[in-house]
N, C-alpha and C. Protein backbone atom coordinates (compact mmCIF):
# COMPACT_ATOMS: atom_id res chain seq x y z
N UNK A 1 4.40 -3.18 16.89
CA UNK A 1 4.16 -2.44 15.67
C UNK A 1 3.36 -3.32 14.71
N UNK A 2 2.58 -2.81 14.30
CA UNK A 2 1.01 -3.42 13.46
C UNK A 2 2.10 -3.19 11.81
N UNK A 3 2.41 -4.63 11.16
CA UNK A 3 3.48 -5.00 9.94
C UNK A 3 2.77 -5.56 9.01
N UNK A 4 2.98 -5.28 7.43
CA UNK A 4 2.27 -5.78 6.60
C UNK A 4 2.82 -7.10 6.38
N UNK A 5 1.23 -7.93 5.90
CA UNK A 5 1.48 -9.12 5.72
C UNK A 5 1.43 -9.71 4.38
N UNK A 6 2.26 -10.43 3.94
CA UNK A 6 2.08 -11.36 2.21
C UNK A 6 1.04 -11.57 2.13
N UNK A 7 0.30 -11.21 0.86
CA UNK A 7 -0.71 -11.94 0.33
C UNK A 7 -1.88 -11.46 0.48
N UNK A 8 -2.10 -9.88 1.47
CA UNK A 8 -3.07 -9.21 1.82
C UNK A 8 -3.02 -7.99 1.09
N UNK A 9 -4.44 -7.91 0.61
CA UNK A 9 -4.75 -6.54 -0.32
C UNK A 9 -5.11 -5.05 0.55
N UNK A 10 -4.11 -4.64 0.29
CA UNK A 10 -4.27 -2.91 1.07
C UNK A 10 -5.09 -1.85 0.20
N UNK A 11 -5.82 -0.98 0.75
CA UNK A 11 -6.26 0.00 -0.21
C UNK A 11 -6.88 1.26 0.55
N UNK A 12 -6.35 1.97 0.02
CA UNK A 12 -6.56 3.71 0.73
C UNK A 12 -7.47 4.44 -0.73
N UNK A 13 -7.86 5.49 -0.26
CA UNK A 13 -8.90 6.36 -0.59
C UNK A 13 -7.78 7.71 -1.52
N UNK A 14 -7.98 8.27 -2.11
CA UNK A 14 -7.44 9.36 -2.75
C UNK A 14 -7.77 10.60 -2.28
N UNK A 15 -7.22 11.64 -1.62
CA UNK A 15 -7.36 12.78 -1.03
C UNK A 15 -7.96 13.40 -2.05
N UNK A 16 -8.26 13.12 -3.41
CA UNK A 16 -8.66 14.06 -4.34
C UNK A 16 -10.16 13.86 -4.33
N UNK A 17 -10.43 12.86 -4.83
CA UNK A 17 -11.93 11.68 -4.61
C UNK A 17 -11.84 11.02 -4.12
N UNK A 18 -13.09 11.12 -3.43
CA UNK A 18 -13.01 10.11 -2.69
C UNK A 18 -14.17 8.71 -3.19
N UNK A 19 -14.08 8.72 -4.24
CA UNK A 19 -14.76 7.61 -5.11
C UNK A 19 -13.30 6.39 -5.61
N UNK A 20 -12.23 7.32 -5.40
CA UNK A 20 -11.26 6.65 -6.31
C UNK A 20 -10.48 5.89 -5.35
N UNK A 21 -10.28 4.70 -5.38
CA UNK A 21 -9.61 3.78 -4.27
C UNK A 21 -8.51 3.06 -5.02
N UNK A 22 -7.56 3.16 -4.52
CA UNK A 22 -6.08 2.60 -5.04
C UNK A 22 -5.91 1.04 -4.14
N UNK A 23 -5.71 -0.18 -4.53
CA UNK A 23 -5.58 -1.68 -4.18
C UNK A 23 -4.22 -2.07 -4.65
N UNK A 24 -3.79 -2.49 -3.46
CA UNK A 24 -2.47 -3.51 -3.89
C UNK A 24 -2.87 -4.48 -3.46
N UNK A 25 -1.91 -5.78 -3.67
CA UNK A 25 -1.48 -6.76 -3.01
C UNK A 25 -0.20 -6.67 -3.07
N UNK A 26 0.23 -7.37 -1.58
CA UNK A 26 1.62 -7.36 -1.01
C UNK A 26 2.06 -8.74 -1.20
N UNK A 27 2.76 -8.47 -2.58
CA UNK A 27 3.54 -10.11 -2.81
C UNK A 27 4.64 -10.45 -2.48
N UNK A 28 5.38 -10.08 -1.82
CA UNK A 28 6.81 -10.07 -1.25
C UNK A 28 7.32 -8.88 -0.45
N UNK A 29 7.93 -9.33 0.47
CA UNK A 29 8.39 -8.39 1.39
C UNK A 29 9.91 -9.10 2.28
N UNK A 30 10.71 -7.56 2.50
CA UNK A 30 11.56 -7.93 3.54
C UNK A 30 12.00 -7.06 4.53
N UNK A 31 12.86 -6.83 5.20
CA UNK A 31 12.24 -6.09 6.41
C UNK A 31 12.52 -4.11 6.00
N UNK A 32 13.07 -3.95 4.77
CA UNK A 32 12.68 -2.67 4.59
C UNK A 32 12.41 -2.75 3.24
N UNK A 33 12.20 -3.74 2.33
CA UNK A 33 11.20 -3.11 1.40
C UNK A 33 9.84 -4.06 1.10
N UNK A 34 8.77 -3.77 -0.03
CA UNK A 34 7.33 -4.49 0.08
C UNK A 34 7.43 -4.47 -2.07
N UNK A 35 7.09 -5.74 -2.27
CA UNK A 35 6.85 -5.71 -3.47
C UNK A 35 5.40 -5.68 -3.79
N UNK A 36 4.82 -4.84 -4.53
CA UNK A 36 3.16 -4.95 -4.86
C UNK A 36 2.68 -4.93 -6.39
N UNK A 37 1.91 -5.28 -6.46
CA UNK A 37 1.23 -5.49 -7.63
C UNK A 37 -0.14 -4.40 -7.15
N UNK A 38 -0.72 -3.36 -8.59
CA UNK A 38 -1.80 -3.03 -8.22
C UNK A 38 -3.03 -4.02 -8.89
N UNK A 39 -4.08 -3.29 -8.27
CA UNK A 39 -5.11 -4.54 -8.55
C UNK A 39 -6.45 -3.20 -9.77
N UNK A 40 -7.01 -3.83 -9.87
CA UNK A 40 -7.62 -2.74 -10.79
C UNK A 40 -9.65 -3.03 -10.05
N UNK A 41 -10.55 -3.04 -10.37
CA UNK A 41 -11.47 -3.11 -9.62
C UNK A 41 -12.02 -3.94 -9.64
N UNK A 42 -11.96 -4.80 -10.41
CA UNK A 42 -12.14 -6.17 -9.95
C UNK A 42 -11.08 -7.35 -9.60
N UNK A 43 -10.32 -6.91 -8.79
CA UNK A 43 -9.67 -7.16 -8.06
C UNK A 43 -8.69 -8.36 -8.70
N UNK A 44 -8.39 -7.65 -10.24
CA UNK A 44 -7.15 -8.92 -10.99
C UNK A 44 -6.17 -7.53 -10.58
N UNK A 45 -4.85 -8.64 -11.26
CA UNK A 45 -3.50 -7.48 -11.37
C UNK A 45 -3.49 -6.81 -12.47
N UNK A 46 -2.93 -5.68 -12.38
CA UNK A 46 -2.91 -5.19 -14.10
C UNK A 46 -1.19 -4.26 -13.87
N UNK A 47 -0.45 -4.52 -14.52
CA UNK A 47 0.61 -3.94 -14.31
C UNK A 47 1.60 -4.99 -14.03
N UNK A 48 2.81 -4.27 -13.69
CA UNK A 48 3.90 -5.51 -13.28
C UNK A 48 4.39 -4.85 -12.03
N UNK A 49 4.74 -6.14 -11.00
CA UNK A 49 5.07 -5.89 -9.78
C UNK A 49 5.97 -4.76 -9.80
N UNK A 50 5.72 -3.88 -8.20
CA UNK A 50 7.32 -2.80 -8.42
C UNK A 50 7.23 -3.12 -6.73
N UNK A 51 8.88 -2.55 -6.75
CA UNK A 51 8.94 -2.57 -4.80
C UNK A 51 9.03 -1.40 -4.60
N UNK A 52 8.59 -0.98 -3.26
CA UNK A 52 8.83 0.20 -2.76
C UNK A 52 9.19 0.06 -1.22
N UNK A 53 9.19 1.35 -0.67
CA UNK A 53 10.21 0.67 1.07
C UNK A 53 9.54 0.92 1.33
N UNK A 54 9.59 0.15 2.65
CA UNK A 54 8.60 0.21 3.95
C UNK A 54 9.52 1.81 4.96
N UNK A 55 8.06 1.87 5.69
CA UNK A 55 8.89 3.33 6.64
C UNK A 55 7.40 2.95 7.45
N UNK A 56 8.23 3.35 9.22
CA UNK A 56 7.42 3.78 10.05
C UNK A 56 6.97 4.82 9.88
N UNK A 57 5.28 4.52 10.19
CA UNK A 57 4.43 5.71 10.54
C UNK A 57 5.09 6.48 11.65
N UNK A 58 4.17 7.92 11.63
CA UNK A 58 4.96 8.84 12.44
C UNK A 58 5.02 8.97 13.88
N UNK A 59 4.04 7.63 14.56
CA UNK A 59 4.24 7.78 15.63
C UNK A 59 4.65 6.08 16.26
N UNK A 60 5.14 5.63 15.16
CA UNK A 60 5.85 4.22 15.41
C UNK A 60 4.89 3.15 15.55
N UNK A 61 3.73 2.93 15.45
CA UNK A 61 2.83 2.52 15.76
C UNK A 61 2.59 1.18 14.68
N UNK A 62 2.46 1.64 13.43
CA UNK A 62 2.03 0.86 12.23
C UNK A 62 3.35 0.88 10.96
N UNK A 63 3.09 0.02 9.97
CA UNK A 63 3.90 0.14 9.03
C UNK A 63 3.06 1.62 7.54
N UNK A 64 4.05 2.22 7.21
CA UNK A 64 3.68 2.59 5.85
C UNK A 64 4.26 2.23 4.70
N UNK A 65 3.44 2.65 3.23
CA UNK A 65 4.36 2.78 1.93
C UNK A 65 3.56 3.61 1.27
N UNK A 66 4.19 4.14 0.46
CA UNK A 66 4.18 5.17 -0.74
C UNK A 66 4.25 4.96 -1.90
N UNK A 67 2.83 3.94 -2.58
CA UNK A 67 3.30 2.99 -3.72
C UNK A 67 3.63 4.09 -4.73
N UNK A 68 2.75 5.12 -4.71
CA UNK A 68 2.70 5.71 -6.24
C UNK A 68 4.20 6.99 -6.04
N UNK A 69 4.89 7.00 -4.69
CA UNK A 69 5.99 7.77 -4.93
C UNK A 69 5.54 9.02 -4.08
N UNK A 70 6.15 9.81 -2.66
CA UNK A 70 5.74 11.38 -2.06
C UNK A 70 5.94 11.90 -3.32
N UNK A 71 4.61 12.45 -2.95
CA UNK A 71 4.17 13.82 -3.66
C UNK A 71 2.59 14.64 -3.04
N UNK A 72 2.73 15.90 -2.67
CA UNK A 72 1.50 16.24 -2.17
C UNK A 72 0.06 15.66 -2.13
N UNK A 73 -0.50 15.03 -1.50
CA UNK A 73 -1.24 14.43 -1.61
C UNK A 73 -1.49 12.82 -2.07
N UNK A 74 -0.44 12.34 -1.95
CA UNK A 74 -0.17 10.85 -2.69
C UNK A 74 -0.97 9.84 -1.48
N UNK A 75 -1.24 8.56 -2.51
CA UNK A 75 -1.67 7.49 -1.45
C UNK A 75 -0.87 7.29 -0.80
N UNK A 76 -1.43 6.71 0.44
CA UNK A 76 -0.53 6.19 1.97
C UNK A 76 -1.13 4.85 2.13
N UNK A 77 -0.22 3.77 1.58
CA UNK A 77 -1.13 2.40 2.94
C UNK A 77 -0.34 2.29 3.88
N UNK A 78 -1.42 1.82 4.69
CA UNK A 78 -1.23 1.66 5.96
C UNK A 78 -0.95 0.43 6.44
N UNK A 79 -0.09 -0.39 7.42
CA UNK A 79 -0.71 -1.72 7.86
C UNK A 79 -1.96 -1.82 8.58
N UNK A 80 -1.90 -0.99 8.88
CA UNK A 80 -3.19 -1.07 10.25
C UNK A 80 -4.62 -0.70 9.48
N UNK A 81 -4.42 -0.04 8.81
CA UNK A 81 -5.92 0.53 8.00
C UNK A 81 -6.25 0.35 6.58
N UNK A 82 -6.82 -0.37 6.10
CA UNK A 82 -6.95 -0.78 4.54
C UNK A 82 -6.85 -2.24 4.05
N UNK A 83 -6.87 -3.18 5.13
CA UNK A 83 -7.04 -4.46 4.04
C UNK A 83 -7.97 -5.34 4.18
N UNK A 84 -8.24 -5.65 2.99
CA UNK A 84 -9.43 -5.85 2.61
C UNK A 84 -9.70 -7.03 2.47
């Protein structure tokens, strides 16, 4: 299973625009949750760290999270797809 790693910046695309790209970095982690910081576009932090849990993708394959919280259409990172 493809697992996120400390210290690597993830970032997915917005189902709404696709101009608009959401960046974390993964500053801490343990084996079910991921602490992140978002990054803003030039790639400082802006905000204060939050954790959210880790969950297998749906076919077991990769890790996910749900920084901004399920909700129709919400960002998804991926381990496997998005870092940058």
């Amino acid at each position: 299973m493809k697992t996120f790693e400390i210290g690597n910046v993830y970032a997915t695309r917005s189902a709404c625009d696709h101009d608009c790209i959401f960046s974390y970095r993964l500053i801490k982690r343990t084996a079910k949750r991921a602490t992140l910081v978002r990054l803003d576009n030039n790639g400082d932090a802006y905000g204060k760290p939050f954790a959210r849990g880790i969950s297998a993708w749906y076919d077991d394959s990769k890790e996910a999270i749900y920084p901004e919280g399920k909700y129709s259409m919400c960002p998804i990172l991926t381990a496997e797809k998005g870092v940058i």
